[in-house]
Protein backbone atom coordinates (compact mmCIF):
# COMPACT_ATOMS: atom_id res chain seq x y z
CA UNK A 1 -28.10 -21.10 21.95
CA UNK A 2 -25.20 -22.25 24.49
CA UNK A 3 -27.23 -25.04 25.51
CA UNK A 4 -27.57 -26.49 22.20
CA UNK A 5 -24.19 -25.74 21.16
CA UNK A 6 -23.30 -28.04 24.52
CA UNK A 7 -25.56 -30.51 23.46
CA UNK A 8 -23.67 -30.58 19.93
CA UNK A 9 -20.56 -30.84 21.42
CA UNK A 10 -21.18 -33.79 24.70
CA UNK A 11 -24.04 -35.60 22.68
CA UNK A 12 -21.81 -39.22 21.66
CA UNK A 13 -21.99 -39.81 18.18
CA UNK A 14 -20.50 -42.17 15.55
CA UNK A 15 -17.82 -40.71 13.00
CA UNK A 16 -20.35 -41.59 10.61
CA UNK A 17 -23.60 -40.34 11.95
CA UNK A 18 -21.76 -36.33 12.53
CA UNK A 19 -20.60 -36.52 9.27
CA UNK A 20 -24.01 -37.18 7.90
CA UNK A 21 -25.59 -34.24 10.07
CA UNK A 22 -27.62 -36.95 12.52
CA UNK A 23 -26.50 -35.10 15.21
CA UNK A 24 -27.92 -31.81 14.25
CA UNK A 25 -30.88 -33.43 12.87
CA UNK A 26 -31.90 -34.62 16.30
CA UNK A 27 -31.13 -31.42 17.70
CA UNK A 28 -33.67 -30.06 15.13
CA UNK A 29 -35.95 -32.53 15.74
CA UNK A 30 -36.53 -31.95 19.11
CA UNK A 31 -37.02 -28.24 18.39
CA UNK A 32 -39.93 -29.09 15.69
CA UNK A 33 -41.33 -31.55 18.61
CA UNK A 34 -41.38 -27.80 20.85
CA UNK A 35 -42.80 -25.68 17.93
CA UNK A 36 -45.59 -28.37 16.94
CA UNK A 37 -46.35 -30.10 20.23
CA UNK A 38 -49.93 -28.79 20.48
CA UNK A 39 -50.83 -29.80 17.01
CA UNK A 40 -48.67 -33.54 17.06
CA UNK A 41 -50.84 -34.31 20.30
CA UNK A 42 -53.43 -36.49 18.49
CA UNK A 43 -50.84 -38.37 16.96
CA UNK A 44 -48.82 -38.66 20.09
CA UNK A 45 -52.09 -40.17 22.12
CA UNK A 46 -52.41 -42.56 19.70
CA UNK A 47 -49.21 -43.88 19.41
CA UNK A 48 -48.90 -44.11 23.58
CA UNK A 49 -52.64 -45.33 23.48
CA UNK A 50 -51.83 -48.55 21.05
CA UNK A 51 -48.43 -48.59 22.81
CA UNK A 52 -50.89 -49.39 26.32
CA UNK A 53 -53.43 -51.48 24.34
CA UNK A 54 -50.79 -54.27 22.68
CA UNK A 55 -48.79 -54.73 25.95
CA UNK A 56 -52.02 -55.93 28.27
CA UNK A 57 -52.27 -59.59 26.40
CA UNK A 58 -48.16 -59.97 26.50
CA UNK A 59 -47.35 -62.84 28.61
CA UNK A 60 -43.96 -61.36 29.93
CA UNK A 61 -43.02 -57.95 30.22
CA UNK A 62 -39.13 -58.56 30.90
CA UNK A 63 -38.06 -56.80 27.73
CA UNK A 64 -38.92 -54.32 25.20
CA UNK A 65 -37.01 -53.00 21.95
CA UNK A 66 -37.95 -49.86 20.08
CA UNK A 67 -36.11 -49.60 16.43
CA UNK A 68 -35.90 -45.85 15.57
CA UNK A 69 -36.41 -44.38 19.23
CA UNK A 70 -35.22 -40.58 18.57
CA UNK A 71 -36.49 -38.80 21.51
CA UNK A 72 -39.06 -41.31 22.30
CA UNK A 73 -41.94 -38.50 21.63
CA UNK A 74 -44.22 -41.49 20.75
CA UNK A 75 -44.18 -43.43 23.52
CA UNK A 76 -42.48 -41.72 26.55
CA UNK A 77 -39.91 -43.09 29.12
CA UNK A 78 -41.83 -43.32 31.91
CA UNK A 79 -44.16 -45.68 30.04
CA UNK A 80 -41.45 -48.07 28.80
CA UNK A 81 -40.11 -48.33 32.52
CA UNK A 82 -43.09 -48.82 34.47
CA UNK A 83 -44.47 -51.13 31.98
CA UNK A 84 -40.83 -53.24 31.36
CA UNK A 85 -38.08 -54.42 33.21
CA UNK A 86 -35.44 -54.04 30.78
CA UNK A 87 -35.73 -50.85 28.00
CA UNK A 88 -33.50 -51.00 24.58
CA UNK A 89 -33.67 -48.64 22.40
CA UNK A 90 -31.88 -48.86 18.96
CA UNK A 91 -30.82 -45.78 16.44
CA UNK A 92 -28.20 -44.19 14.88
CA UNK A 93 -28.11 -41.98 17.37
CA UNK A 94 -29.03 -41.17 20.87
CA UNK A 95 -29.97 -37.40 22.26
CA UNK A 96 -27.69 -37.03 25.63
CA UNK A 97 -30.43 -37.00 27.71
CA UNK A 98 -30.47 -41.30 26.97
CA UNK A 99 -27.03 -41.54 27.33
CA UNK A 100 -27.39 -39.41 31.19
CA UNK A 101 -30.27 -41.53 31.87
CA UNK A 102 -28.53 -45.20 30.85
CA UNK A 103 -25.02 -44.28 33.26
CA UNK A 104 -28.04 -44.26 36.03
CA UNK A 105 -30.48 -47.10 35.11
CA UNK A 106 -28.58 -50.89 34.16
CA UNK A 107 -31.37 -51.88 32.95
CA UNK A 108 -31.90 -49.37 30.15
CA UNK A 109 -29.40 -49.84 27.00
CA UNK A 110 -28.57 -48.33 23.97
CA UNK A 111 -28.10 -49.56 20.84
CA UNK A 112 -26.08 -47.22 18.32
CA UNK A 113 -26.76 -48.52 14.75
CA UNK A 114 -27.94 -47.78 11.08
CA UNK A 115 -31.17 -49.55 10.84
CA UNK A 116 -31.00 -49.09 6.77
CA UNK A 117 -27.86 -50.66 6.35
CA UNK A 118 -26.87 -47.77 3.73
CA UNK A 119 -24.77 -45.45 5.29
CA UNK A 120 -21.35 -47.42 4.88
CA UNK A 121 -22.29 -47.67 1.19
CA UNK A 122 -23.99 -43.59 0.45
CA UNK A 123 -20.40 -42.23 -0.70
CA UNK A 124 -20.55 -44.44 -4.11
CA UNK A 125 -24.16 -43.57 -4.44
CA UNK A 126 -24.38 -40.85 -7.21
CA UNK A 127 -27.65 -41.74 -9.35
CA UNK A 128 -31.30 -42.69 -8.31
CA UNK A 129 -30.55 -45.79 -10.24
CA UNK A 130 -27.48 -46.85 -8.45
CA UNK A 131 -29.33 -46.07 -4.72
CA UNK A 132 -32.35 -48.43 -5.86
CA UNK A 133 -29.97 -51.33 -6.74
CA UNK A 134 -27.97 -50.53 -2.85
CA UNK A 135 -31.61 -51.22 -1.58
CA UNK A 136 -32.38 -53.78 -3.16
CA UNK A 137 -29.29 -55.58 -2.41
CA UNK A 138 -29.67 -54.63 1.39
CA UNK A 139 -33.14 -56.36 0.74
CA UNK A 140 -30.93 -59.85 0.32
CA UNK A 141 -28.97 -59.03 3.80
CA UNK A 142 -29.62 -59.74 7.57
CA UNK A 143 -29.65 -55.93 8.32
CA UNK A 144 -30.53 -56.05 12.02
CA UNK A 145 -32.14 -59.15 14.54
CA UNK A 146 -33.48 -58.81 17.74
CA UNK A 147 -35.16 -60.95 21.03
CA UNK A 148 -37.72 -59.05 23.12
CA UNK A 149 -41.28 -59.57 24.85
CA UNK A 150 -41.81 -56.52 22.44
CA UNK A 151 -40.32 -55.32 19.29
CA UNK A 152 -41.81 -51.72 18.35
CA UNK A 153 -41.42 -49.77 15.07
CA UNK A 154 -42.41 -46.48 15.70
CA UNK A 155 -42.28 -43.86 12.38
CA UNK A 156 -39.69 -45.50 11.15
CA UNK A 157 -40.46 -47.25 8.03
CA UNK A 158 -40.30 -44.11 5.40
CA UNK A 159 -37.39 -42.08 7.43
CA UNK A 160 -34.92 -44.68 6.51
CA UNK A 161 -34.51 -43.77 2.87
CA UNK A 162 -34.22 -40.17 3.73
CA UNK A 163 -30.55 -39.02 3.85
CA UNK A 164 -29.74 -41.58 1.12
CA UNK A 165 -32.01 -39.74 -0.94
CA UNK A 166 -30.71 -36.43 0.12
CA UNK A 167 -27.29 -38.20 -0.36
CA UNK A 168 -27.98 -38.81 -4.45
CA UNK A 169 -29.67 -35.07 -4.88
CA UNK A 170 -26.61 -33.71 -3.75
CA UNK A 171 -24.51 -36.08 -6.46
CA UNK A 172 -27.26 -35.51 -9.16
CA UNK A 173 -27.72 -31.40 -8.07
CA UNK A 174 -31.60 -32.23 -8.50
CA UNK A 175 -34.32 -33.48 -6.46
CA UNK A 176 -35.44 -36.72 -7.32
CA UNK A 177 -39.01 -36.20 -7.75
CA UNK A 178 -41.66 -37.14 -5.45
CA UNK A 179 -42.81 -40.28 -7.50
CA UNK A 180 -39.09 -41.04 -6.92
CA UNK A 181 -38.82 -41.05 -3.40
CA UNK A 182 -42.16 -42.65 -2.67
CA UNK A 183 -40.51 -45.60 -4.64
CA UNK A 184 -37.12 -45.87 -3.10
CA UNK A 185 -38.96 -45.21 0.48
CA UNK A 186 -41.08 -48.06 0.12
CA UNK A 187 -38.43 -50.21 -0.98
CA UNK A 188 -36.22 -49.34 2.38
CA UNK A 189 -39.61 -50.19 3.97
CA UNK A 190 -39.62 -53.46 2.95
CA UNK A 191 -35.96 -54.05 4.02
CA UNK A 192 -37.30 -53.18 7.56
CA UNK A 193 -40.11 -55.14 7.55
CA UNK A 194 -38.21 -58.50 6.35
CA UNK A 195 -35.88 -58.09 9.30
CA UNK A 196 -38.54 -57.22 11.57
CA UNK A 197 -40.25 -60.31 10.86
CA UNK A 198 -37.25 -62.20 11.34
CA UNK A 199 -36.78 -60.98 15.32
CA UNK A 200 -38.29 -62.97 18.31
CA UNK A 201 -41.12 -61.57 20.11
CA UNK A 202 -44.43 -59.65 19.51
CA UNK A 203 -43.84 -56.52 17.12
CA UNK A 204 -45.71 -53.64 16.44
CA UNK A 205 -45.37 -51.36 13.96
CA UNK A 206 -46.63 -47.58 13.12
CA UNK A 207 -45.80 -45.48 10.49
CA UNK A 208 -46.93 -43.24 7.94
CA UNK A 209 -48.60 -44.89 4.87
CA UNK A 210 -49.57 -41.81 2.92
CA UNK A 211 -48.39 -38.18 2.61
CA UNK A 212 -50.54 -35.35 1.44
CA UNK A 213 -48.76 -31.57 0.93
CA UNK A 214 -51.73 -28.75 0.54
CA UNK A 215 -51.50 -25.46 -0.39
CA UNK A 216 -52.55 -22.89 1.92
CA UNK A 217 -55.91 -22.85 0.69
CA UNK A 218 -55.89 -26.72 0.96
CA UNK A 219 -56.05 -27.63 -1.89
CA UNK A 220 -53.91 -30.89 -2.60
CA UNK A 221 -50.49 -30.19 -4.04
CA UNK A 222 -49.35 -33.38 -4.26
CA UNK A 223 -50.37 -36.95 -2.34
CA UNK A 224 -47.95 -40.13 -2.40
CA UNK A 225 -47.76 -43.33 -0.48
CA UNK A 226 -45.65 -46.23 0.17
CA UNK A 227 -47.22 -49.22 -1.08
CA UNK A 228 -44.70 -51.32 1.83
CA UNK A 229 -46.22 -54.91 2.12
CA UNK A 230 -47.42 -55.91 5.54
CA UNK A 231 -48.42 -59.28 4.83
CA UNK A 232 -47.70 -61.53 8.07
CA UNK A 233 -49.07 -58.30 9.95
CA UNK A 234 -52.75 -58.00 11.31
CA UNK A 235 -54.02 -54.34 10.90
CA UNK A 236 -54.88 -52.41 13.73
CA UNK A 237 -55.92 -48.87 12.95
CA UNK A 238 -55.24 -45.52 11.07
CA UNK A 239 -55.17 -41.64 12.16
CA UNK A 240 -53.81 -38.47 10.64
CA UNK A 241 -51.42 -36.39 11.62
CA UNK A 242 -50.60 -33.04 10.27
CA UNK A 243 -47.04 -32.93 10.95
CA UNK A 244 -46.13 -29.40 9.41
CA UNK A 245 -48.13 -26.88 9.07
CA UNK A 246 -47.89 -23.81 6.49
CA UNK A 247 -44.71 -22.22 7.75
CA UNK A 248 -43.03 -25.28 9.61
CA UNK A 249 -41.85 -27.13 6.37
CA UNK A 250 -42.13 -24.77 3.87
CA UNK A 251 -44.54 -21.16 3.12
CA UNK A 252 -46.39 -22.86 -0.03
CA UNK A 253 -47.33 -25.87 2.24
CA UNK A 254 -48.83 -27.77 4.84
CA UNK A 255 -47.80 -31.83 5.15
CA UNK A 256 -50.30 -34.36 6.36
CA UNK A 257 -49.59 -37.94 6.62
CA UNK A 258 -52.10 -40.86 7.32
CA UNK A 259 -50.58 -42.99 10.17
CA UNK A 260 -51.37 -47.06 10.41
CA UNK A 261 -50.65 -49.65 12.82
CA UNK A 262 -49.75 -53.02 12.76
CA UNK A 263 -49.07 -56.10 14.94
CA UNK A 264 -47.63 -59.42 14.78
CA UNK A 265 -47.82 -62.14 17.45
């Protein structure tokens, strides 16, 4: 308990991202990354496996950008470093152990930014209608632009539209309902993806397509998906990864999403 509670209180945050609980939501997240580590492993191979794959054809190595690093649970560290000379990783926030490691290491930066472009805007967001016109708007704007050997997008794309959904449920004292947020999630998706396409370098992209929530009998509750459009991107592969299981997320279910990758030279 005293270690997170230091971590709370040294971790360097925006006056933005602690008032929208990103701090403690990395905190958490690295807790759910203890609890589930066993179970996330296939998923974690195969992210660091197409990670290895995509980088042997690259004809420079000098610099790599991930968009939506987190903890980098995906694709470790060590892997970026030995594989990179220069390492930037861009979110809205940074766990402390990134900020200890980039006083150390010049050539390893961090990027603090809102990837969704919605944040400045959530406060006058009080209806589902009035967050899907925000994202469509943001769909019209340069949201982010980067130059890199590599450009990665790791379980990213549906996470953007997360707290701004969270944001209206809390105006509307609802939840949206699942068709709902399978909409406005796709449409943040697309935002990404137009801005990705717009940076300099070979990008690759994974992310969660499809979400499936089964009772604990599995038997399908419920099963969405993001119908974000890739064209410009060559498919690589698919996997699944249970990412809760009955008792992580919830007592009346277990979520499973299907996981595809994507590159684009």
């Amino acid at each position: 308990m005293l270690k997170e509670a230091l971590e709370f209180l040294l971790t360097p945050t925006t006056p933005l991202a602690r008032r929208y609980g990103f701090l403690y939501q990395s905190i958490s997240l690295k807790h759910r990354y203890h609890r589930c580590k066993k179970i996330w492993m296939p998923h974690l191979k195969n992210c660091q496996d197409l990670f290895l794959e995509n980088i042997q054809d690259l004809p420079q190595k000098n610099h790599v950008v991930i968009l939506g690093s987190a903890h980098l649970h995906e694709i470790p560290m060590h892997l970026l470093v030995q594989n990179f000379k220069r390492v930037t990783l861009v979110d809205v926030i940074h766990p402390l152990k990134h900020h200890l490691l980039a006083k150390k290491n010049k050539n390893l930066e961090l990027i603090t930014k809102d990837l969704s472009g919605a944040l400045a805007d959530l406060e006058e967001i009080e209806t589902y209608e009035e967050l899907l016109t925000l994202a469509q708007q943001l769909h019209e704007k340069k949201l982010f632009h980067f130059k890199a050997d590599l450009i990665v997008s790791g379980n990213l794309l549906s996470q953007l539209a997360l707290l701004p959904i969270e944001q209206v449920e809390k105006a509307l004292k609802r939840p949206l309902t699942l068709e709902e947020k399978d909409h406005i999630c796709t449409q943040f998706g697309n935002n990404h993806l137009k801005n990705l396409l717009a940076c300099e370098g070979h990008k690759l992209v994974y992310c969660d397509r499809e979400i499936t929530y089964r009772s604990p009998d599995k038997e399908v509750i419920y099963q969405g998906s993001y119908p974000i459009d890739f064209s410009g991107f060559t498919y690589l592969k698919n996997w699944m990864w249970e990412l809760a299981p009955k008792g992580e997320a919830s007592k009346e279910y277990s979520i499973e999403m299907k996981v595809e990758a994507y590159r684009k030279d």
